[in-house]
C-alpha atoms as a PDB file:
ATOM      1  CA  UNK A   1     -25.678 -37.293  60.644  1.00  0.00           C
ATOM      2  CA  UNK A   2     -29.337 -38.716  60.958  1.00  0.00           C
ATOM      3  CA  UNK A   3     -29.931 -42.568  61.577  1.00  0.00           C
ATOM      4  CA  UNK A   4     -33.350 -44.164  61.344  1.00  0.00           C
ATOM      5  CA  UNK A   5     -34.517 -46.251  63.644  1.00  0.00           C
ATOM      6  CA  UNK A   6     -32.893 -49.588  62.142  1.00  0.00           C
ATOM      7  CA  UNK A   7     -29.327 -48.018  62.332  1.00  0.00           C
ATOM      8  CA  UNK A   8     -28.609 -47.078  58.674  1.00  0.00           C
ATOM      9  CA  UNK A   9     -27.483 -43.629  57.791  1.00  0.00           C
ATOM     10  CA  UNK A  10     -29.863 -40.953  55.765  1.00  0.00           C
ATOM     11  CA  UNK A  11     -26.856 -38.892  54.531  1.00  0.00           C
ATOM     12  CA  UNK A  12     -23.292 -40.351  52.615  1.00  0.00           C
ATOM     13  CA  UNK A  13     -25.826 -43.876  51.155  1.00  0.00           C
ATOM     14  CA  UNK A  14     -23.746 -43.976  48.378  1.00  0.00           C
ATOM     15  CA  UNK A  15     -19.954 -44.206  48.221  1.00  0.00           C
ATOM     16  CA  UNK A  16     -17.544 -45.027  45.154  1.00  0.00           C
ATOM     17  CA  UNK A  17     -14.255 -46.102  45.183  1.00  0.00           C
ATOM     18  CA  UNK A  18     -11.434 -46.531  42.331  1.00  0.00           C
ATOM     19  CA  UNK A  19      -7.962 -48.181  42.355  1.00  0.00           C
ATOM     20  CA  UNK A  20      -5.291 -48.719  39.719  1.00  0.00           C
ATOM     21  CA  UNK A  21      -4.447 -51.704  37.952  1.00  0.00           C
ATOM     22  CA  UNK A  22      -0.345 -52.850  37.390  1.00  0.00           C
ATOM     23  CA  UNK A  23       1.409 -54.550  34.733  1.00  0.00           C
ATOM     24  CA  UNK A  24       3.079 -57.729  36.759  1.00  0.00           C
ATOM     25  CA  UNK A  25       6.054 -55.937  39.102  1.00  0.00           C
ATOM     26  CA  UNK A  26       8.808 -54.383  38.355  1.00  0.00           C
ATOM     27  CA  UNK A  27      10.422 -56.905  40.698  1.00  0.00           C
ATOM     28  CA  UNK A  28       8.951 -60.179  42.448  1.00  0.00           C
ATOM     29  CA  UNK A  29      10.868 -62.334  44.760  1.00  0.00           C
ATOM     30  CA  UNK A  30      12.174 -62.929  48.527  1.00  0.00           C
ATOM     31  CA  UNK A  31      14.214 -61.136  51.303  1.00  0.00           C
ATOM     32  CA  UNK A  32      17.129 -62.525  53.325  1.00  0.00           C
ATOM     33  CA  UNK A  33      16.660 -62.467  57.024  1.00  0.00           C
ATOM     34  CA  UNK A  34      13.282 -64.009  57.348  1.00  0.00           C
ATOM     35  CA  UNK A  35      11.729 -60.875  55.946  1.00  0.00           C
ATOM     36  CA  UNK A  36       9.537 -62.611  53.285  1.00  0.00           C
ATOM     37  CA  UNK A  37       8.428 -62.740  49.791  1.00  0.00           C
ATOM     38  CA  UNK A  38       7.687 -59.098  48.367  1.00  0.00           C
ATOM     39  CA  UNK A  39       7.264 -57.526  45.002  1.00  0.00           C
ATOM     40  CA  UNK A  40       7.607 -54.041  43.601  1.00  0.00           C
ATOM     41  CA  UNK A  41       4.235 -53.052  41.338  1.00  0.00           C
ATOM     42  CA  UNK A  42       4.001 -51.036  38.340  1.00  0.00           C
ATOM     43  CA  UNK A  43       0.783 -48.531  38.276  1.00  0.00           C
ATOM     44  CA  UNK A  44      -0.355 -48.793  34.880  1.00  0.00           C
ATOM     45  CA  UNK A  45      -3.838 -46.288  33.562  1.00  0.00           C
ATOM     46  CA  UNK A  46      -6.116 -49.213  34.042  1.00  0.00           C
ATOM     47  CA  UNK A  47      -8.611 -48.952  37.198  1.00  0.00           C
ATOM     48  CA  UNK A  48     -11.893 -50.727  38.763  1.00  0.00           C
ATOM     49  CA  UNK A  49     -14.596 -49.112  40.459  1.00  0.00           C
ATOM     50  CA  UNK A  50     -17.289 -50.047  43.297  1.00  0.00           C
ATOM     51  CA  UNK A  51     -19.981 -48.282  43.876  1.00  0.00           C
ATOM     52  CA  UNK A  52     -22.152 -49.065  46.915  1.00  0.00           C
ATOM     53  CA  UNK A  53     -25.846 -48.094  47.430  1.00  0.00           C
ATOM     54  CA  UNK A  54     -27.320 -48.157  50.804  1.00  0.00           C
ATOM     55  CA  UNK A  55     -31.122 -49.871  51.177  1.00  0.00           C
ATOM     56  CA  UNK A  56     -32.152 -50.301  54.445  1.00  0.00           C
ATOM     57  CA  UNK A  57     -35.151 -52.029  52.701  1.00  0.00           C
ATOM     58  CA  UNK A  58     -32.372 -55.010  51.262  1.00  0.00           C
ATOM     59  CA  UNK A  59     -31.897 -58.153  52.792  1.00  0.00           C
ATOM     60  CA  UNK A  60     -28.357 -57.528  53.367  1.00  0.00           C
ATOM     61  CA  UNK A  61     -25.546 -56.932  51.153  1.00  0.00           C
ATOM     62  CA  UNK A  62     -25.839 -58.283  47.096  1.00  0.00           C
ATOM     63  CA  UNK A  63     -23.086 -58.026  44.975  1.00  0.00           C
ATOM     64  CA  UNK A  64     -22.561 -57.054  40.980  1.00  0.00           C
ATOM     65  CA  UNK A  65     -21.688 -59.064  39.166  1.00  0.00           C
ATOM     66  CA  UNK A  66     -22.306 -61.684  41.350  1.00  0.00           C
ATOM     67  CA  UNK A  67     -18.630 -63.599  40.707  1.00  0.00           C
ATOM     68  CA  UNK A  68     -17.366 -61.006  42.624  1.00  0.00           C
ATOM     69  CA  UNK A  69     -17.552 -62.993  45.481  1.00  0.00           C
ATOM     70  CA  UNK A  70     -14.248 -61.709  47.405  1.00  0.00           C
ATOM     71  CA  UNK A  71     -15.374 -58.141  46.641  1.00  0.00           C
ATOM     72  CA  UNK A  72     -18.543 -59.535  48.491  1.00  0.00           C
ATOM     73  CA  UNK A  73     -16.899 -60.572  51.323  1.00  0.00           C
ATOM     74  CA  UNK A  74     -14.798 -57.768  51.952  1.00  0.00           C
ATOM     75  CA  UNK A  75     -18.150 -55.313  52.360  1.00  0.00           C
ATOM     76  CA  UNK A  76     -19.765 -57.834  54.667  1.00  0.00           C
ATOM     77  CA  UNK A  77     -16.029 -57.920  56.666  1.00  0.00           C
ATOM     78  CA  UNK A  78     -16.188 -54.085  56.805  1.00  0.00           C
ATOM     79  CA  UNK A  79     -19.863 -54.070  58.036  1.00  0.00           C
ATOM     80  CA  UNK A  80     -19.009 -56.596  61.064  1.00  0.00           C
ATOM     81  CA  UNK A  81     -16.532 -53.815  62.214  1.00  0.00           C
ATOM     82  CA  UNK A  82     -19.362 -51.449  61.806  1.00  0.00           C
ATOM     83  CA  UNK A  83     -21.442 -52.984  64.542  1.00  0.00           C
ATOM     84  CA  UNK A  84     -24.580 -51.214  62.875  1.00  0.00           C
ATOM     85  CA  UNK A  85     -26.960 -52.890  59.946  1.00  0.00           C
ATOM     86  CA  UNK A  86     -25.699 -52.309  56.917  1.00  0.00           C
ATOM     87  CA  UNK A  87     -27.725 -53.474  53.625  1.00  0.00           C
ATOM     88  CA  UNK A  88     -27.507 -52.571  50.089  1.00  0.00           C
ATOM     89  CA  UNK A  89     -25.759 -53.644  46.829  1.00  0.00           C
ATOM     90  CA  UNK A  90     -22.214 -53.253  45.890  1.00  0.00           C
ATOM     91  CA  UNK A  91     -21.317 -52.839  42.361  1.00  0.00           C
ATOM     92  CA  UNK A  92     -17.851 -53.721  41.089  1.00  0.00           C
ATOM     93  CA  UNK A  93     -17.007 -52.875  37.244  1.00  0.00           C
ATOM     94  CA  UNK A  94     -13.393 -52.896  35.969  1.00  0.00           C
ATOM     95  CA  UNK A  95     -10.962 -52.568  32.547  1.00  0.00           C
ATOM     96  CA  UNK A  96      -8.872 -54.957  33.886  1.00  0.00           C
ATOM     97  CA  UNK A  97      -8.532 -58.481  32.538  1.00  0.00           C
ATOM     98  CA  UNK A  98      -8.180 -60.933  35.116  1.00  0.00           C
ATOM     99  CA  UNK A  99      -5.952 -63.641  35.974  1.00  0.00           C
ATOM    100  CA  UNK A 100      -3.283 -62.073  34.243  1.00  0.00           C
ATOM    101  CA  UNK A 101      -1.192 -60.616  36.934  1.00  0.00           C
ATOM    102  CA  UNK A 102      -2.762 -56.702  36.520  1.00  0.00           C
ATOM    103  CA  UNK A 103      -3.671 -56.413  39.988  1.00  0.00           C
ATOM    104  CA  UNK A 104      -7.604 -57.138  39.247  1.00  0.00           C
ATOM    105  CA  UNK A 105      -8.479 -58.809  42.162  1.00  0.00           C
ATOM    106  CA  UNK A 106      -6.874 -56.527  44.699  1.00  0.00           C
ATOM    107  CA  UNK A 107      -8.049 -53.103  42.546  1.00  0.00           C
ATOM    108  CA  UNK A 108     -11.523 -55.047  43.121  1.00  0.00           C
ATOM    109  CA  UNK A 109     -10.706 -55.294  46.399  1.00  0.00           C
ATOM    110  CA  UNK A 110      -9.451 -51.724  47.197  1.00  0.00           C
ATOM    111  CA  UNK A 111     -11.941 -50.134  45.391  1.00  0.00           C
ATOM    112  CA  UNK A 112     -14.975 -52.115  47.546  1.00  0.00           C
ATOM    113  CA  UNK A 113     -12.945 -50.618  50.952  1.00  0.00           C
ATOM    114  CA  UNK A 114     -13.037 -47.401  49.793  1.00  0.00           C
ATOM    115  CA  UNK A 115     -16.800 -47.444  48.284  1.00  0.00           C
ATOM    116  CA  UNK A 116     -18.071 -48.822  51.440  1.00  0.00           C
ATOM    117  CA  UNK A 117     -16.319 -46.927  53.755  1.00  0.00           C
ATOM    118  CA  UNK A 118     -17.513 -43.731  52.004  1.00  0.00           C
ATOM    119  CA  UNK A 119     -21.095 -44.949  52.445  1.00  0.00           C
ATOM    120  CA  UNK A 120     -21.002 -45.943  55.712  1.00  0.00           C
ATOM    121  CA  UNK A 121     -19.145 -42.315  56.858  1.00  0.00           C
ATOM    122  CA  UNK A 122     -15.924 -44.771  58.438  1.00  0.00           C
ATOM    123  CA  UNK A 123     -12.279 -44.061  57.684  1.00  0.00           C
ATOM    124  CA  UNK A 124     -10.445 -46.415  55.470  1.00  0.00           C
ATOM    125  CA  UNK A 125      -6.775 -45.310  56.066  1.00  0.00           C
ATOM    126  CA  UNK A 126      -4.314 -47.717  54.071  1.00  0.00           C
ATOM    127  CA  UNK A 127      -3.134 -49.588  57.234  1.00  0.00           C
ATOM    128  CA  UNK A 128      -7.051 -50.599  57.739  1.00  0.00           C
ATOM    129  CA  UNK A 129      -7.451 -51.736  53.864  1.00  0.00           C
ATOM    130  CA  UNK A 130      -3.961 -54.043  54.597  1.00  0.00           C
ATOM    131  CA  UNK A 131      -5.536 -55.237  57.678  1.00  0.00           C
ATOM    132  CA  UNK A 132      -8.856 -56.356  55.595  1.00  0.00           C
ATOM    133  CA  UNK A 133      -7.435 -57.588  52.905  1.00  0.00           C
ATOM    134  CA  UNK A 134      -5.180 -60.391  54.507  1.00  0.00           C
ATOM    135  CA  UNK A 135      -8.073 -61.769  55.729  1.00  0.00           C
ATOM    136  CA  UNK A 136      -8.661 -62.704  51.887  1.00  0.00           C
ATOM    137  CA  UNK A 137      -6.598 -63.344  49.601  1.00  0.00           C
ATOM    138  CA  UNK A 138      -2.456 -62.559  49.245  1.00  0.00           C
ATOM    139  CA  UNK A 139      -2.291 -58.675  47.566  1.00  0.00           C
ATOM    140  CA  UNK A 140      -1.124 -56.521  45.602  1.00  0.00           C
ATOM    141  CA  UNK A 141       0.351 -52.773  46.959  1.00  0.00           C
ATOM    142  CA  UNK A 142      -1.926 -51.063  44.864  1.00  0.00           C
ATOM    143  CA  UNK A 143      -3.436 -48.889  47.442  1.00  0.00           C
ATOM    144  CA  UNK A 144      -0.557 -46.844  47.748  1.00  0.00           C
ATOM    145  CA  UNK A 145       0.398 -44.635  45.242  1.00  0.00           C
ATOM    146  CA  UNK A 146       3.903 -44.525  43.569  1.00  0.00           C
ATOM    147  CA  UNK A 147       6.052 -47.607  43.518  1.00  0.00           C
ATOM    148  CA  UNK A 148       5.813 -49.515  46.323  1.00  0.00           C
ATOM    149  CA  UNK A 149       7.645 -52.166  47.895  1.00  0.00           C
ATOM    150  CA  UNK A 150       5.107 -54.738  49.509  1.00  0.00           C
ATOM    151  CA  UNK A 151       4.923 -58.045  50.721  1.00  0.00           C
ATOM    152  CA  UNK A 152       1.886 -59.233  49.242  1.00  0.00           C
ATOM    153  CA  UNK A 153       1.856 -62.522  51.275  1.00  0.00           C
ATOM    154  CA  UNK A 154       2.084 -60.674  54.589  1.00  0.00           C
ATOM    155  CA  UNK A 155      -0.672 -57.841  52.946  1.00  0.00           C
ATOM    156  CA  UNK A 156       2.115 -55.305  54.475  1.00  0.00           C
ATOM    157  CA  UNK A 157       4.096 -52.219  52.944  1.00  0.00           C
ATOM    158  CA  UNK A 158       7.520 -52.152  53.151  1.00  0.00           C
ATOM    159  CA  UNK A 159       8.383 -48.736  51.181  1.00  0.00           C
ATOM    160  CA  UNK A 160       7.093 -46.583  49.002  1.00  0.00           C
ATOM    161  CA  UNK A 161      10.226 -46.027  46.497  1.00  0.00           C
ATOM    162  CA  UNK A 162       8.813 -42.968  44.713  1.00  0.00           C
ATOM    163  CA  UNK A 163       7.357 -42.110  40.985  1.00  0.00           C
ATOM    164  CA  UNK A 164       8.523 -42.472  38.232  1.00  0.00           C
ATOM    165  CA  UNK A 165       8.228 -40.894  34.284  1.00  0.00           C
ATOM    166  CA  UNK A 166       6.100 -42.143  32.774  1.00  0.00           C
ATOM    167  CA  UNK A 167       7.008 -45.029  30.239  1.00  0.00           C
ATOM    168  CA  UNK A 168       5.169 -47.432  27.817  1.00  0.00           C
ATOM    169  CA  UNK A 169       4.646 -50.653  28.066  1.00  0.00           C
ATOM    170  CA  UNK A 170       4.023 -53.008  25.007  1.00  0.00           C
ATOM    171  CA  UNK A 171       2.138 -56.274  26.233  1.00  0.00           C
ATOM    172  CA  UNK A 172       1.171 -59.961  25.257  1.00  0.00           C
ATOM    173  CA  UNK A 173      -0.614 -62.624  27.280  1.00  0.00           C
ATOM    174  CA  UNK A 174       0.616 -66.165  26.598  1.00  0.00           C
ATOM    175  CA  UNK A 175      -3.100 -66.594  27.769  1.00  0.00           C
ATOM    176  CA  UNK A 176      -4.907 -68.677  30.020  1.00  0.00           C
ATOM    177  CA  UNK A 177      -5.312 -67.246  33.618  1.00  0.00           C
ATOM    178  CA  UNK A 178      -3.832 -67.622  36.996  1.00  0.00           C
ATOM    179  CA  UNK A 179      -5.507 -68.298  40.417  1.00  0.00           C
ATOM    180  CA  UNK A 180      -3.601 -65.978  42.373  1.00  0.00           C
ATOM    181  CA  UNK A 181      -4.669 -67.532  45.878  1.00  0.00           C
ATOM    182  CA  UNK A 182      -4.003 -70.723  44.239  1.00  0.00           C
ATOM    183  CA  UNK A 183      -0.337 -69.964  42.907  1.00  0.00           C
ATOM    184  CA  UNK A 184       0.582 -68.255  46.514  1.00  0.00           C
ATOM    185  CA  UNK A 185      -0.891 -71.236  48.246  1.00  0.00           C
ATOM    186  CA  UNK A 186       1.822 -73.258  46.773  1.00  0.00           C
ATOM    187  CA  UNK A 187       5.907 -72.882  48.941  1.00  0.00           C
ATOM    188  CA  UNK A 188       8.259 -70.834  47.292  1.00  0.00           C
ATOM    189  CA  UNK A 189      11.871 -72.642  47.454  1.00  0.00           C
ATOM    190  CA  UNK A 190      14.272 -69.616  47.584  1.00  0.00           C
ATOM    191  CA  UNK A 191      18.089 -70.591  48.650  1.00  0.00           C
ATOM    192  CA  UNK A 192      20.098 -68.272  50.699  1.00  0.00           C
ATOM    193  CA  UNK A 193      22.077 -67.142  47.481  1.00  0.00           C
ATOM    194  CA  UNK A 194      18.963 -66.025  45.360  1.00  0.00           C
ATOM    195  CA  UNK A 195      17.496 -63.910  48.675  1.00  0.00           C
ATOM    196  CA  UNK A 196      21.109 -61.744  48.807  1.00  0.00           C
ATOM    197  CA  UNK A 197      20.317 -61.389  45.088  1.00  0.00           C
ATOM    198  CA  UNK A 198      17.053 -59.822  45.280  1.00  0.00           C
ATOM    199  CA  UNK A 199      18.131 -57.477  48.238  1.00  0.00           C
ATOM    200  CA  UNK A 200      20.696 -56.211  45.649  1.00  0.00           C
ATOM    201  CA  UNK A 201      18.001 -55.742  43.184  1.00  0.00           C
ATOM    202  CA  UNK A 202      15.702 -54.219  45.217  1.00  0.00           C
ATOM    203  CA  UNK A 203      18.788 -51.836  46.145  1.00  0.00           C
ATOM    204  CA  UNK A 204      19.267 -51.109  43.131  1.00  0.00           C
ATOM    205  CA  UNK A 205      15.891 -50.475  41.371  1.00  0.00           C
ATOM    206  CA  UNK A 206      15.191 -48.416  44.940  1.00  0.00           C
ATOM    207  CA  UNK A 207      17.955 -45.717  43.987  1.00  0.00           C
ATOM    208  CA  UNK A 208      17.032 -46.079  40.626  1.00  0.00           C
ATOM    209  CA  UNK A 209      13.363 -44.875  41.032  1.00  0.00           C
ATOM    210  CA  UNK A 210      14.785 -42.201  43.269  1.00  0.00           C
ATOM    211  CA  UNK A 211      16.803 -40.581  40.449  1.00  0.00           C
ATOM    212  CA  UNK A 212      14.504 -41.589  38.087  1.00  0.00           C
ATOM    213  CA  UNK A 213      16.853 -43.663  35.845  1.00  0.00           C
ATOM    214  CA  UNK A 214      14.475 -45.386  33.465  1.00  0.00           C
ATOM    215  CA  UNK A 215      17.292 -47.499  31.612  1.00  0.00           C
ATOM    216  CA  UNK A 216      18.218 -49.255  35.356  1.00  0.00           C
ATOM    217  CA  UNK A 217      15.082 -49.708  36.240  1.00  0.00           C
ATOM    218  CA  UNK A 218      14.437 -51.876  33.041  1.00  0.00           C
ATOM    219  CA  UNK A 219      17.787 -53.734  33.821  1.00  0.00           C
ATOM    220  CA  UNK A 220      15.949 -54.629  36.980  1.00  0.00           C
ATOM    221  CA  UNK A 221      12.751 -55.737  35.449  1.00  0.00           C
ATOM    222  CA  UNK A 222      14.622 -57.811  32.947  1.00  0.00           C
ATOM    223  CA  UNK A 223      17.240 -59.747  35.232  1.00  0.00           C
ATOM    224  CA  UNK A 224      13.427 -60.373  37.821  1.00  0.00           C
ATOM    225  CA  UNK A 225      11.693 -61.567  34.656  1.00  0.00           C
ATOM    226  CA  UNK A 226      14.767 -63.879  33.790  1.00  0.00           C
ATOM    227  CA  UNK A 227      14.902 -64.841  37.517  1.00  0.00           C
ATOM    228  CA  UNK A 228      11.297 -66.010  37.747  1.00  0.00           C
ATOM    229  CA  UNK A 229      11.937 -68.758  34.929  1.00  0.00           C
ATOM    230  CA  UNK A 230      12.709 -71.157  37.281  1.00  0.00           C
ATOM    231  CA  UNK A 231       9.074 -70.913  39.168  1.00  0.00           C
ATOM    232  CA  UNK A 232       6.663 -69.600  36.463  1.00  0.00           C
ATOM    233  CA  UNK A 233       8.235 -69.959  32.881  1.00  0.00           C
ATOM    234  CA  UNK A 234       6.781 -67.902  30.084  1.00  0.00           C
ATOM    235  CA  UNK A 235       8.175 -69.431  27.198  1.00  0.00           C
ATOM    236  CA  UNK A 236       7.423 -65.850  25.081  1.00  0.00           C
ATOM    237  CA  UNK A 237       9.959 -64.086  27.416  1.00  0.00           C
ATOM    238  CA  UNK A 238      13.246 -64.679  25.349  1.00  0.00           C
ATOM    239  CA  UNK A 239      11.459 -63.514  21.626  1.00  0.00           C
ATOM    240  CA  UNK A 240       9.978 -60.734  23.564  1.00  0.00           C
ATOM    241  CA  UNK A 241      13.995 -59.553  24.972  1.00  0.00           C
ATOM    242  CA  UNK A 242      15.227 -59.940  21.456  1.00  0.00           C
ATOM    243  CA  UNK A 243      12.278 -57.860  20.019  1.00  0.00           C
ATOM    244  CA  UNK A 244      12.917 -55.365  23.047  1.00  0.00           C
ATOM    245  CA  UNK A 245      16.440 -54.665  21.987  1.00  0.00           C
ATOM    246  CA  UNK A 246      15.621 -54.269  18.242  1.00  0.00           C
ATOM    247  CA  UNK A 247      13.585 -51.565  19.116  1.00  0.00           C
ATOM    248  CA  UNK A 248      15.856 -50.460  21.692  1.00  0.00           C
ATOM    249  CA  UNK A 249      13.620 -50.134  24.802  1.00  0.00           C
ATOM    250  CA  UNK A 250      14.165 -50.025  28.381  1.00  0.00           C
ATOM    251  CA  UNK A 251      13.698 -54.003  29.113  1.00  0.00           C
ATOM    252  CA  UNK A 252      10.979 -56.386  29.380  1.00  0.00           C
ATOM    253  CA  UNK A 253       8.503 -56.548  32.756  1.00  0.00           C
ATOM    254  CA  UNK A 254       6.371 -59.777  33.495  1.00  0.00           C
ATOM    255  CA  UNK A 255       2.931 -60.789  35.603  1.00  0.00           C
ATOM    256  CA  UNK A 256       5.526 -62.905  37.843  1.00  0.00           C
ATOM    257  CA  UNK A 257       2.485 -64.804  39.012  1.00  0.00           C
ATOM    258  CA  UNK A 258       0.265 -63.908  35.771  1.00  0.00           C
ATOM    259  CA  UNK A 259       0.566 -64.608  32.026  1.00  0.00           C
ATOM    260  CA  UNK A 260       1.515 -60.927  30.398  1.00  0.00           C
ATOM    261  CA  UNK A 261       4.805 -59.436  29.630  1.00  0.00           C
ATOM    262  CA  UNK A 262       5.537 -56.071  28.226  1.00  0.00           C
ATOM    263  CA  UNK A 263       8.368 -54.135  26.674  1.00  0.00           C
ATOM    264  CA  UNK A 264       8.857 -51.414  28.568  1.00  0.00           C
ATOM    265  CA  UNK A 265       9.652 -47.949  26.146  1.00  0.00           C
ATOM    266  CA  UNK A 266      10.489 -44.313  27.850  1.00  0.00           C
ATOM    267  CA  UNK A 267       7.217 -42.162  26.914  1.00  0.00           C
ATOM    268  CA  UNK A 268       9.411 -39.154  26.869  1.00  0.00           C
ATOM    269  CA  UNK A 269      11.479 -40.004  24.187  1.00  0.00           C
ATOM    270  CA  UNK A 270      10.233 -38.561  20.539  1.00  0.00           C
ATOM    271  CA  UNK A 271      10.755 -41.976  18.992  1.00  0.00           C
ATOM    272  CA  UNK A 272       8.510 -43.799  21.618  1.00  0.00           C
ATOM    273  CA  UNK A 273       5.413 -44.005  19.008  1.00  0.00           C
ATOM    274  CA  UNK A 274       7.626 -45.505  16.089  1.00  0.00           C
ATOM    275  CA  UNK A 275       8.651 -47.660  18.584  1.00  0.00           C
ATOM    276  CA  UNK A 276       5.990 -48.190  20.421  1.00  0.00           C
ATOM    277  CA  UNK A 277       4.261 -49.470  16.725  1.00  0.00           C
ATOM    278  CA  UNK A 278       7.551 -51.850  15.764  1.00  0.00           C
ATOM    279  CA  UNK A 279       7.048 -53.094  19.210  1.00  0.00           C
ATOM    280  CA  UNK A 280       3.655 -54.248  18.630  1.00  0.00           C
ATOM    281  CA  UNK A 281       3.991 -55.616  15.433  1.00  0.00           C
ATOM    282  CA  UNK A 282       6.968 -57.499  16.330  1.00  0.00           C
ATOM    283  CA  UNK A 283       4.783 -58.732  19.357  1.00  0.00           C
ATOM    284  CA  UNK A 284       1.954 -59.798  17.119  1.00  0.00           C
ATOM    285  CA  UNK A 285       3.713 -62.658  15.563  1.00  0.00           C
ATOM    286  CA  UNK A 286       4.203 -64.486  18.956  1.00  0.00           C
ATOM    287  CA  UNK A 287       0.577 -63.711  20.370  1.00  0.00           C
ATOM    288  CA  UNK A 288      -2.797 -62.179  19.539  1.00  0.00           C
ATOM    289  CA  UNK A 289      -4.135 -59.406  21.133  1.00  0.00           C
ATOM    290  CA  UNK A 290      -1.246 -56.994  21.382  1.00  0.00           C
ATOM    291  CA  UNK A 291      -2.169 -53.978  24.252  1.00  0.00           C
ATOM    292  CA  UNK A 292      -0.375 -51.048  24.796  1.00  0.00           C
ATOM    293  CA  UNK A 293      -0.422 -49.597  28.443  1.00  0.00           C
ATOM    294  CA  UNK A 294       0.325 -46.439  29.762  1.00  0.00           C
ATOM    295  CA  UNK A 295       2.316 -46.075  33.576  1.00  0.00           C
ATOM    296  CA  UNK A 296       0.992 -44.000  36.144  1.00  0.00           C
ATOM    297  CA  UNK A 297       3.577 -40.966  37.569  1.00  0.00           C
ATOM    298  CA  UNK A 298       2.819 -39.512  40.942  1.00  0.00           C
ATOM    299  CA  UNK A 299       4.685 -35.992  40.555  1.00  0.00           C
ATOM    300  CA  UNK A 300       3.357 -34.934  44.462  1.00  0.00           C
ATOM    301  CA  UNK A 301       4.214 -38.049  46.105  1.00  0.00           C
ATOM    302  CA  UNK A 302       5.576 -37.675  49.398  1.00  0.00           C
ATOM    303  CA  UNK A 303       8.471 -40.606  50.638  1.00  0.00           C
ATOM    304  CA  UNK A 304       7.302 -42.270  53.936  1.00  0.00           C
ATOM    305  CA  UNK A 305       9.188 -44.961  54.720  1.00  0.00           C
ATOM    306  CA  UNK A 306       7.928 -48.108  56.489  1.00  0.00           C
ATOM    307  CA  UNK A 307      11.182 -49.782  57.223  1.00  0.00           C
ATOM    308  CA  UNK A 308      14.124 -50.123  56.145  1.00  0.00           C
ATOM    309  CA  UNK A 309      14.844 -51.546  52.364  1.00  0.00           C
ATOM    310  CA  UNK A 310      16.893 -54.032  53.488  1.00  0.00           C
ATOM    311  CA  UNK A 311      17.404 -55.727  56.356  1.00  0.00           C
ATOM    312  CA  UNK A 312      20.277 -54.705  58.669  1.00  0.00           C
END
């Protein structure tokens, strides 16, 4: 690989990068045992993409759009490591609303790691992106594939469950918009009782994802949801579990920290499009701007473990 004489490379000046959106998490909440706040994400077909052009003729690095301003910082932290001049203009562009609780901000975010790094010729191994990333803003697990556990506080995997079929999800948004770095900013008050109960859950939806049991997974999702009244209420969230059992899907999954909740359907099942379509009509008298999403499967994945689910 050829440098000029200012440090920049000739070959690789253009990397791209893509990452997957979720809808909410399958699971949100806190672990006994001082282990932390986590969540469990839901890959859904939505993704970003950066795309970053080398010009050693720039002034530095320039961002597009320019409210992409963590995006921004994240190339500029990745070109301090570099130790070399780095200049040109990253562009981020994304079908993912934001400040809904779909993951935007950290598919931004992964995406720009990954673009840049394939520009500059550098690895960009997960552990590296984790590393980066707490230095701005809590995260989502999104760039792992699968279901993940994560603690998005701590920008830290914790397991990756496995994949699942893939399913249908139904949404709303109650609207409005969240500041995610805001909203984590703010203490959590979990008692003793309620971080047992998540350690169950997360027990429980981790052998469910294993054997691929759809209906226990949206037991899970629903009892989170219900959970999560206490700290961010959605006041759509009982209409939507009374419309999810007249159509008879899985259960309902929430943006714990965002505004959207979905029903969640099995896309497997020949009567998914009927209901899929009562689903959305149903949805459409409690909110505009019904969206159906599609869940990512992951039929290679291999099973590291980080840790332990639970602690010991």
């Amino acid at each position: 690989m050829q440098r000029p004489h200012d440090g920049t490379t000739r070959t690789g000046l253009v990397g791209t990068g893509t990452a997957f959106g979720t809808f909410g998490e399958l699971l949100q909440g806190t672990l006994p045992g001082g282990d932390g706040d986590f969540l469990v994400t839901l890959p859904v077909a939505r993704w970003s993409m950066a795309t970053f052009r080398q010009d050693p003729d720039a002034q530095g690095i320039a961002v597009r759009p320019a409210h992409k301003r963590k995006a921004l910082r994240l190339a500029r932290l990745i070109a301090a490591e570099e130790h070399r001049p780095v200049r040109g203009t990253l562009t981020v562009s994304s079908v993912i609303p934001e400040g809904k609780g779909l993951a935007s901000s950290s598919a931004d975010l992964v995406a720009t790691a990954r673009a840049v790094a394939k520009a500059l010729g550098t690895p960009m191994p997960p552990r590296r992106i984790e590393r980066l990333l707490g230095r701005i803003e809590p995260t989502d697990g999104v760039l792992y594939p699968g279901i993940v556990a994560f603690h998005h506080r701590a920008v830290r995997l914790r397991a990756v469950l496995g994949s699942l079929p893939p399913m249908t999800v139904v949404g709303i948004d109650e609207g409005g918009s969240v500041d995610t770095v805001a909203f984590n900013r703010v203490p959590r008050s979990f008692s003793t009782a309620e971080g047992h109960a998540y350690a169950h859950l997360l027990d429980r939806l981790s052998h469910a994802v294993s054997r691929h049991d759809l209906a226990e997974v949206g037991r899970v999702a629903t009892r989170s949801a219900l959970m999560n009244q206490s700290r961010r209420h959605k006041p759509s969230l009982e209409p939507l579990m009374e419309i999810c059992r007249e159509v008879g899907g899985l259960g309902v999954v929430v943006g714990h920290s965002g505004t959207m909740l979905g029903v969640l359907l099995d896309s497997r099942d020949p009567s998914c499009t009927r209901r899929a379509t009562e689903a959305a009509s149903a949805c459409a008298t409690l909110h505009g701007g019904v969206a159906v999403y599609r869940t990512l499967s992951f039929p290679d994945l291999r099973l590291p473990t980080a840790r332990p689910l639970l602690p010991a």
